[in-house]
Protein backbone atom coordinates (compact mmCIF):
# COMPACT_ATOMS: atom_id res chain seq x y z
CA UNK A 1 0.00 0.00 0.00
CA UNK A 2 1.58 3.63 -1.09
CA UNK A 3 0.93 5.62 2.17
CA UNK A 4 1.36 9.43 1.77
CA UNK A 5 3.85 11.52 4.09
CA UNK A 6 5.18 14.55 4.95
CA UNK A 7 9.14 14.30 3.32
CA UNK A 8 9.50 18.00 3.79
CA UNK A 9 8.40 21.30 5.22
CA UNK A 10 9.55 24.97 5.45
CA UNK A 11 8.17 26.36 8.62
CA UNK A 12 6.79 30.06 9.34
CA UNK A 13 8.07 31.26 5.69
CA UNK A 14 7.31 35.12 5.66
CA UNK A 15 5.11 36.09 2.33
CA UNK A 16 7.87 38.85 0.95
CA UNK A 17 5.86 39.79 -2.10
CA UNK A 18 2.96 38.78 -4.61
CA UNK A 19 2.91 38.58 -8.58
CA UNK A 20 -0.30 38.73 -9.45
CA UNK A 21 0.31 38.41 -13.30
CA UNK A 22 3.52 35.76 -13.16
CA UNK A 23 1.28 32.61 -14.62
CA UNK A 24 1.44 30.50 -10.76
CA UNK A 25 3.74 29.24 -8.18
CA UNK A 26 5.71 30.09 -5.17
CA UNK A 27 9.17 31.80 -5.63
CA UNK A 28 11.65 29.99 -2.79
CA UNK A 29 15.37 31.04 -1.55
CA UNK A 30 17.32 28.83 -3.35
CA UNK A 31 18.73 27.92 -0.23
CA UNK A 32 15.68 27.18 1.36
CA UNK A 33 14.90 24.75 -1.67
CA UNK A 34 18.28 22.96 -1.19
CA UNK A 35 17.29 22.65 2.44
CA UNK A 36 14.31 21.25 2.58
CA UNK A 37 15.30 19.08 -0.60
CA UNK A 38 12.98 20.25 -3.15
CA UNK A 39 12.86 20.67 -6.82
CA UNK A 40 12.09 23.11 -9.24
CA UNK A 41 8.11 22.87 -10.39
CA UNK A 42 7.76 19.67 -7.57
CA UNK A 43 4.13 20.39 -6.17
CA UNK A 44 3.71 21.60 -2.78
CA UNK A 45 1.27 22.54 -0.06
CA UNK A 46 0.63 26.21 1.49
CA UNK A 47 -0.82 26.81 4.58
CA UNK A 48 -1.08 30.38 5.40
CA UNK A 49 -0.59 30.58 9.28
CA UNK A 50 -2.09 34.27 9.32
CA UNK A 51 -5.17 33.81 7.27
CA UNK A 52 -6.24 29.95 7.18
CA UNK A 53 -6.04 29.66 3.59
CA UNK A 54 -4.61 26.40 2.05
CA UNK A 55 -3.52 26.01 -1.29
CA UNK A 56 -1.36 23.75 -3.90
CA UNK A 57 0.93 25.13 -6.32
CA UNK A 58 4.60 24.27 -7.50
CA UNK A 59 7.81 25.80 -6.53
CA UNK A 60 10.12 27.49 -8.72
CA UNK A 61 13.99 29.48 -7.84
CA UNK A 62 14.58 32.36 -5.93
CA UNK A 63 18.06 33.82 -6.41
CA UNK A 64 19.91 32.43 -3.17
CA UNK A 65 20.10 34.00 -0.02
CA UNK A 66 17.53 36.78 -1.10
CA UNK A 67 14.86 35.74 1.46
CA UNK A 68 12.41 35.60 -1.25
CA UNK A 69 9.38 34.06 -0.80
CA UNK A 70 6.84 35.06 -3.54
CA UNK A 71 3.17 33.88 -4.39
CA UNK A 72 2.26 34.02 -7.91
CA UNK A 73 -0.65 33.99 -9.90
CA UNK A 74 -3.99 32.60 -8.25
CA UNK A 75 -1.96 31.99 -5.07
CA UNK A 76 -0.94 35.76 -4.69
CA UNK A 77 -4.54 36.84 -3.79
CA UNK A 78 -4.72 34.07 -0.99
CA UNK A 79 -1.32 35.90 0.77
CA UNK A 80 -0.12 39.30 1.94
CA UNK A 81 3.19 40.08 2.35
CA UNK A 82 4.31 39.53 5.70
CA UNK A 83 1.83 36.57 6.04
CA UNK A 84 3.65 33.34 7.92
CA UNK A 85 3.14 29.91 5.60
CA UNK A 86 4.04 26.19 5.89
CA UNK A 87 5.26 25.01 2.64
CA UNK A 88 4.99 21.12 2.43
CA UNK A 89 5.97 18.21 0.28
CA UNK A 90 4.48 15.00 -0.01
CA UNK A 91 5.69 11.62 -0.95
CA UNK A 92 3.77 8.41 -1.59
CA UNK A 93 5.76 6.24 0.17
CA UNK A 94 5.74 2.14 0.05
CA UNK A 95 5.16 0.98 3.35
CA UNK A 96 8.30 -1.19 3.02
CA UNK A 97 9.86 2.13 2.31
CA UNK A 98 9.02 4.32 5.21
CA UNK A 99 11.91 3.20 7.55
CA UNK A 100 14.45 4.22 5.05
CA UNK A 101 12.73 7.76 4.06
CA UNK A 102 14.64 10.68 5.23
CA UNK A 103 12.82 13.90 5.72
CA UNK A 104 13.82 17.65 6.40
CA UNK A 105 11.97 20.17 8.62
CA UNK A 106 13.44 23.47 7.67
CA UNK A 107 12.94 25.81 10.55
CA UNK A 108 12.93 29.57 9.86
CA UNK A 109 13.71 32.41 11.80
CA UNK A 110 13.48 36.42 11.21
CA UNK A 111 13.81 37.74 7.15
CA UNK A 112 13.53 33.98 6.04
CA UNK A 113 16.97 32.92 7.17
CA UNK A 114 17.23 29.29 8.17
CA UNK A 115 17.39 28.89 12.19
CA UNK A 116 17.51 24.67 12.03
CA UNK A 117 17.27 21.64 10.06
CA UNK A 118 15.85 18.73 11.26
CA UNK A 119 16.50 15.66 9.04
CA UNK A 120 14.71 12.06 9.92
CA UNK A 121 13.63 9.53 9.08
CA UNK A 122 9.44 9.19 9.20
């Protein structure tokens, strides 16, 4: 049975601008992609801390180190800039698998600047 989980998340992101007529996704820190081990256009969850809203879209590259993180399209009129998000990836994972699935938890702290990673297995 293929069991979806959590593989990685980027916790209390700050929402640094919107581009309402970029055609979708979320613009991430490249370093904050290579943290939490995601791709360019892989599909991931927001959940907007400040407002409730939820939301899919797919990430694309920030230059690195900028602190960018930017909704586009749809997504931009579900955020305002200084709103706090989760952004989450999901794997479907064997169960014969999930022992030897490693995860990261990419914890943020002020100016989206990386405070902690947490890597595990699930």
């Amino acid at each position: 049975m293929m069991i979806p989980f959590l593989i990685s998340k980027i916790h209390r992101a700050e929402v640094t601008g919107q581009d309402l007529n970029y055609n979708g996704s979320i613009s991430i820190d490249k370093s904050l992609i290579e943290a939490a081990n995601l791709r360019e256009y892989q599909k991931v969850d927001i959940y907007n801390i400040s407002n409730g809203n939820r939301f899919s879209t797919y990430v694309i590259t920030a230059p690195k180190d900028s602190g960018e993180i930017l909704l586009n399209g749809a997504a931009a009129h579900l955020v305002n800039n200084g709103d706090k998000i989760i952004i989450a990836s999901y794997a479907y994972v064997d169960e014969k698998e999930l022992n030897s699935i490693d995860s990261a938890i990419v914890l943020l702290k002020d100016k989206n600047r990386i405070d902690k990673v947490i890597h595990g297995k699930i």
